[in-house]
PDB file of N, CA and C in Angstrom:
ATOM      1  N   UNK A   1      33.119 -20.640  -8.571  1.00  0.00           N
ATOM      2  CA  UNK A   1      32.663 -19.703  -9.588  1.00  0.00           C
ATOM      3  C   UNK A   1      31.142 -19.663  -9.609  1.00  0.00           C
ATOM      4  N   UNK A   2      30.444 -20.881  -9.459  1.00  0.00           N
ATOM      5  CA  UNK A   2      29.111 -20.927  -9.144  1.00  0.00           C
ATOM      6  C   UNK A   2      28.791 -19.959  -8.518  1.00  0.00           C
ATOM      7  N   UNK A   3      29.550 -20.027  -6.900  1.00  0.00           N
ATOM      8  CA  UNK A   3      28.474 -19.469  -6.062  1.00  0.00           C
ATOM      9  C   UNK A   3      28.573 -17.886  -6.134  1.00  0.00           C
ATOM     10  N   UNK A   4      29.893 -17.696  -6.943  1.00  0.00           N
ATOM     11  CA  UNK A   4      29.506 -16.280  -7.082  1.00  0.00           C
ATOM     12  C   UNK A   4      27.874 -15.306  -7.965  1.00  0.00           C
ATOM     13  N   UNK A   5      28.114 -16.271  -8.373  1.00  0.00           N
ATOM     14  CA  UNK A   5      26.781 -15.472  -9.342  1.00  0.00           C
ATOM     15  C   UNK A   5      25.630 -16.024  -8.364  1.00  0.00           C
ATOM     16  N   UNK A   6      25.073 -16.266  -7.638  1.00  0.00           N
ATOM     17  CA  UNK A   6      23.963 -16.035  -6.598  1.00  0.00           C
ATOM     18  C   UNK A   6      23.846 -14.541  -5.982  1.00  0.00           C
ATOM     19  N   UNK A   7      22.538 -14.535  -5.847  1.00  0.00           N
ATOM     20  CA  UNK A   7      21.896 -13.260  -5.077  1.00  0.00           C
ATOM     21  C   UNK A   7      22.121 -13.279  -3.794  1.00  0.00           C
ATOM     22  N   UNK A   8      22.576 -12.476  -3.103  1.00  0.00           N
ATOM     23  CA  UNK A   8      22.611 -12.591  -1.244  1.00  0.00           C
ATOM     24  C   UNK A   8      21.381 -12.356  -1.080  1.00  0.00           C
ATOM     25  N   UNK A   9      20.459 -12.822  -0.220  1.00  0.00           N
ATOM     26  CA  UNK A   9      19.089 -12.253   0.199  1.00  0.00           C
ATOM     27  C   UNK A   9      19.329 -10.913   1.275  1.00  0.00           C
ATOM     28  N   UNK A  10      17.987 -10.090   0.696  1.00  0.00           N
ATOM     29  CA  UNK A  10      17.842  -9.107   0.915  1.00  0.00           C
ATOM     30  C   UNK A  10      17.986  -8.598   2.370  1.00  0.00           C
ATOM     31  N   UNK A  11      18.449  -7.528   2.731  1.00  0.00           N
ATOM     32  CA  UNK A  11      18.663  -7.138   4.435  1.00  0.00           C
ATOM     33  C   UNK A  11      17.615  -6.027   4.176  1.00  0.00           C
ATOM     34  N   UNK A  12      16.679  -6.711   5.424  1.00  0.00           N
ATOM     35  CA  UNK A  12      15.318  -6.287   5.366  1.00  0.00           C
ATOM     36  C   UNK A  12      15.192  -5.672   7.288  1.00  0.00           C
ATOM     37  N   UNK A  13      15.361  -4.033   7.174  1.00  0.00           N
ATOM     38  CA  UNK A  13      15.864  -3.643   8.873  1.00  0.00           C
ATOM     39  C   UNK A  13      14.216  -3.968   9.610  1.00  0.00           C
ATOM     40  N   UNK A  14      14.600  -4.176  10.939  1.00  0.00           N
ATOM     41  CA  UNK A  14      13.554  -4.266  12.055  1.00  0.00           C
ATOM     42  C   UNK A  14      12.570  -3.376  11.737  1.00  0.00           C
ATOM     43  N   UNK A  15      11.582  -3.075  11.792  1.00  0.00           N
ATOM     44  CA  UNK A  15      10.570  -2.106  12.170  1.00  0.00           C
ATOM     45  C   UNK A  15      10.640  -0.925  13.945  1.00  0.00           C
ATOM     46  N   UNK A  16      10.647   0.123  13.130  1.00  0.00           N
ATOM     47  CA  UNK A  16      10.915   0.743  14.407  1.00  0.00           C
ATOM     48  C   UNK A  16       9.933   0.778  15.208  1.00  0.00           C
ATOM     49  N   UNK A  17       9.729   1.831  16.517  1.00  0.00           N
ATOM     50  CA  UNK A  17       8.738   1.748  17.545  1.00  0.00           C
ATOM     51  C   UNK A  17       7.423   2.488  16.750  1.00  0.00           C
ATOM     52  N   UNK A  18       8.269   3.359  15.911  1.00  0.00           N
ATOM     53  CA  UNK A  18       6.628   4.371  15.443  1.00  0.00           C
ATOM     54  C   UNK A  18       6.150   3.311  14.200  1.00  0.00           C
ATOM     55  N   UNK A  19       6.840   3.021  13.486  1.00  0.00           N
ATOM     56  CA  UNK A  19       6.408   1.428  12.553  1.00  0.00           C
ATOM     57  C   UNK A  19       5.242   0.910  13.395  1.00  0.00           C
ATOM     58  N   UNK A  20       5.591   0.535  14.330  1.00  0.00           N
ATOM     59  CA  UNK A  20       4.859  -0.832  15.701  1.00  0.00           C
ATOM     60  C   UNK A  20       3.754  -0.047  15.683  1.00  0.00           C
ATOM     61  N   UNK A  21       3.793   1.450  16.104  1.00  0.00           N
ATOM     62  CA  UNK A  21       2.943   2.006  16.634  1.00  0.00           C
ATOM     63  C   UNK A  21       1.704   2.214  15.422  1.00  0.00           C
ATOM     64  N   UNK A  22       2.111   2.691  13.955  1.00  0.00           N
ATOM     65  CA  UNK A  22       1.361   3.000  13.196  1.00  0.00           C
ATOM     66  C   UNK A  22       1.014   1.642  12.420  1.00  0.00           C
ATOM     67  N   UNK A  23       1.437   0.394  12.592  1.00  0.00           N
ATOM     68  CA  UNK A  23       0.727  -0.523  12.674  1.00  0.00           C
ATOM     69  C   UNK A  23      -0.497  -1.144  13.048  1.00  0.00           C
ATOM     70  N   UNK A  24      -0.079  -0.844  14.469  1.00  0.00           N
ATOM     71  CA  UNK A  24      -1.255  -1.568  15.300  1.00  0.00           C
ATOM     72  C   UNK A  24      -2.501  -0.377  15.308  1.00  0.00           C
ATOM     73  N   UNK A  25      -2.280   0.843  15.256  1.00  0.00           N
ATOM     74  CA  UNK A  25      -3.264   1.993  15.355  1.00  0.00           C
ATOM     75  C   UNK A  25      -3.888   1.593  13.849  1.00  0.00           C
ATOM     76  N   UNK A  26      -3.525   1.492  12.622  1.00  0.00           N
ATOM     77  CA  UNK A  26      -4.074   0.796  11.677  1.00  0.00           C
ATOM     78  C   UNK A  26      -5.300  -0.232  11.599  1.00  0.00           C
ATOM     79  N   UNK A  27      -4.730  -1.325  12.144  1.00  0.00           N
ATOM     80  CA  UNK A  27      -5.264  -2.660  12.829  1.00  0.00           C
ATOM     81  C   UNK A  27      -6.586  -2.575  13.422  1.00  0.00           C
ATOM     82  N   UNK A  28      -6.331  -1.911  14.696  1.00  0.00           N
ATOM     83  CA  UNK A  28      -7.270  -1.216  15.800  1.00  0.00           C
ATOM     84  C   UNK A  28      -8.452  -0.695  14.725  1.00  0.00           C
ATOM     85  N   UNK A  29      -7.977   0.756  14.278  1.00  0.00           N
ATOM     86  CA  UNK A  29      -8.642   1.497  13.727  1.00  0.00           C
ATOM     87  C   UNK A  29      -9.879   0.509  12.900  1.00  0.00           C
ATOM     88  N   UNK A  30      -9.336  -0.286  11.825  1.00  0.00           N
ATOM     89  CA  UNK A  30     -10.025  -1.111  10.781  1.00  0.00           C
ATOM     90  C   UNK A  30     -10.903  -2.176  11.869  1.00  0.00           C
ATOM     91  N   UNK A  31     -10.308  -2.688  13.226  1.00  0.00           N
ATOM     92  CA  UNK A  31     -11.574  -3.591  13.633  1.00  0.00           C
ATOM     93  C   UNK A  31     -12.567  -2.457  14.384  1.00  0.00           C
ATOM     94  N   UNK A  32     -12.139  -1.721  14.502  1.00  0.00           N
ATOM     95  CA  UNK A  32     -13.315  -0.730  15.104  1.00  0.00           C
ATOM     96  C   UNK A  32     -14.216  -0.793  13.937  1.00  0.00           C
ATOM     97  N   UNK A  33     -13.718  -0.182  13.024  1.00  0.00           N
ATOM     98  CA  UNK A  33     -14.693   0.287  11.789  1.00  0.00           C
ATOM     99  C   UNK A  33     -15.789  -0.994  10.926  1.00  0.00           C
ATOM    100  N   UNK A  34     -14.906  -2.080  11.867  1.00  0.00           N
ATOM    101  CA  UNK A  34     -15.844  -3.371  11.289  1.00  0.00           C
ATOM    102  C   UNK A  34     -17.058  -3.856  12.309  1.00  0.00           C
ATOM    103  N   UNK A  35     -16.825  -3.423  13.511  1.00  0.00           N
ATOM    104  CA  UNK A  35     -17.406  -3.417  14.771  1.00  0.00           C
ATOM    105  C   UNK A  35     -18.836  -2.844  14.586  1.00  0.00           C
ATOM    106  N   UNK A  36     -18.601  -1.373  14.109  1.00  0.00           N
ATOM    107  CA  UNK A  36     -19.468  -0.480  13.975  1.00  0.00           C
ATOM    108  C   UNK A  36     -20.431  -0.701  12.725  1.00  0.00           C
ATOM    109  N   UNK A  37     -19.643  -1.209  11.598  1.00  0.00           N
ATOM    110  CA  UNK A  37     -20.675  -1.338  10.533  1.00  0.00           C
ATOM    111  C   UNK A  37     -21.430  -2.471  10.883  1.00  0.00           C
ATOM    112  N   UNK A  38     -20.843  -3.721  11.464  1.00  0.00           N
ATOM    113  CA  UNK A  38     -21.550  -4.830  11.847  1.00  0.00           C
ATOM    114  C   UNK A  38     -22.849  -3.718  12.743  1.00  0.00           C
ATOM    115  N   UNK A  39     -22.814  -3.125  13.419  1.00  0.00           N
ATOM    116  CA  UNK A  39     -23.929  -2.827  14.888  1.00  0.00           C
ATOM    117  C   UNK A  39     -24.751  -2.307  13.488  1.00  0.00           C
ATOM    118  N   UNK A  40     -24.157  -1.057  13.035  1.00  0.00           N
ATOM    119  CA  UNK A  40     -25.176  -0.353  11.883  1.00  0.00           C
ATOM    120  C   UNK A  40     -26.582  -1.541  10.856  1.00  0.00           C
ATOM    121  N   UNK A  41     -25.687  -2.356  10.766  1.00  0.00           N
ATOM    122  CA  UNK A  41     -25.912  -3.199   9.722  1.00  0.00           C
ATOM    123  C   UNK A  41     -27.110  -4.154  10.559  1.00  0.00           C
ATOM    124  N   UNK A  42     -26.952  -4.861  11.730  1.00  0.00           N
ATOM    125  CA  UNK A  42     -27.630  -6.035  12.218  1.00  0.00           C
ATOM    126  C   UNK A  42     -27.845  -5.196  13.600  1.00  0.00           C
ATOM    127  N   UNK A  43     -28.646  -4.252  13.619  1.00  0.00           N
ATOM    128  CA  UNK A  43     -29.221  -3.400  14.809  1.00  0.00           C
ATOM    129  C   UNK A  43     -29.747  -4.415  15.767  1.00  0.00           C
ATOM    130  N   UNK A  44     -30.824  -5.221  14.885  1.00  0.00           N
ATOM    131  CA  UNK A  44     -31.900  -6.124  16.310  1.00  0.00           C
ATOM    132  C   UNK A  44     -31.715  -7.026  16.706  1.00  0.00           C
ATOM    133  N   UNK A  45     -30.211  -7.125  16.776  1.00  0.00           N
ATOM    134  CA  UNK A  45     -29.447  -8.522  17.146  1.00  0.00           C
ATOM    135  C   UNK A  45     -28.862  -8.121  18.435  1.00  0.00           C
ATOM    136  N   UNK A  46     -29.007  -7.189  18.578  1.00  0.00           N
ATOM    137  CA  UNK A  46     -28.182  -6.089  19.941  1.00  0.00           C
ATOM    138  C   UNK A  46     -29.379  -5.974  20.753  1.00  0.00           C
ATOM    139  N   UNK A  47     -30.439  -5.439  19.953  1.00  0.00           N
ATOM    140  CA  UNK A  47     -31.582  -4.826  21.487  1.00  0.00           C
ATOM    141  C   UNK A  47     -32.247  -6.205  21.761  1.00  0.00           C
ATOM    142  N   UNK A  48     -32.535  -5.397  23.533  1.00  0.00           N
ATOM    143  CA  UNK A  48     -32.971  -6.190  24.619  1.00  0.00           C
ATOM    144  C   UNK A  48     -34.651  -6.309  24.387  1.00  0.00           C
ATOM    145  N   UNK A  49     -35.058  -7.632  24.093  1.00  0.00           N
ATOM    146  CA  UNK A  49     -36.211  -7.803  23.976  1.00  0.00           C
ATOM    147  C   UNK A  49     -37.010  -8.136  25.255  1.00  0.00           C
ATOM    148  N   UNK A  50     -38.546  -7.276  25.505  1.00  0.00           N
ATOM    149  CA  UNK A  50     -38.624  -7.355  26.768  1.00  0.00           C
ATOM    150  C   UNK A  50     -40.130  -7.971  26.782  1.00  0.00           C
TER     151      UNK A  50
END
């Protein structure tokens, strides 16, 4: 009688291919955009001193 009154845990489906896909394009996207503000941000850490 106990175990009836427990919750089954939740069925939680795979992620599909376009899931995967709009994941990682996410991901990507955001380290680009951190890439770039870093260069914007700390310019004379990049140029070649001559």
């Amino acid at each position: 009688v106990a175990a009836e009154g427990r919750f089954s845990p939740a069925e939680i489906p795979e992620p599909t291919l376009a899931e995967n896909e709009l994941r990682r394009g996410v991901f990507s996207g955001a380290t680009l955009q951190l890439l770039c503000a870093l260069a914007a941000i700390v310019p004379e850490a990049f140029e070649v001193q001559a």
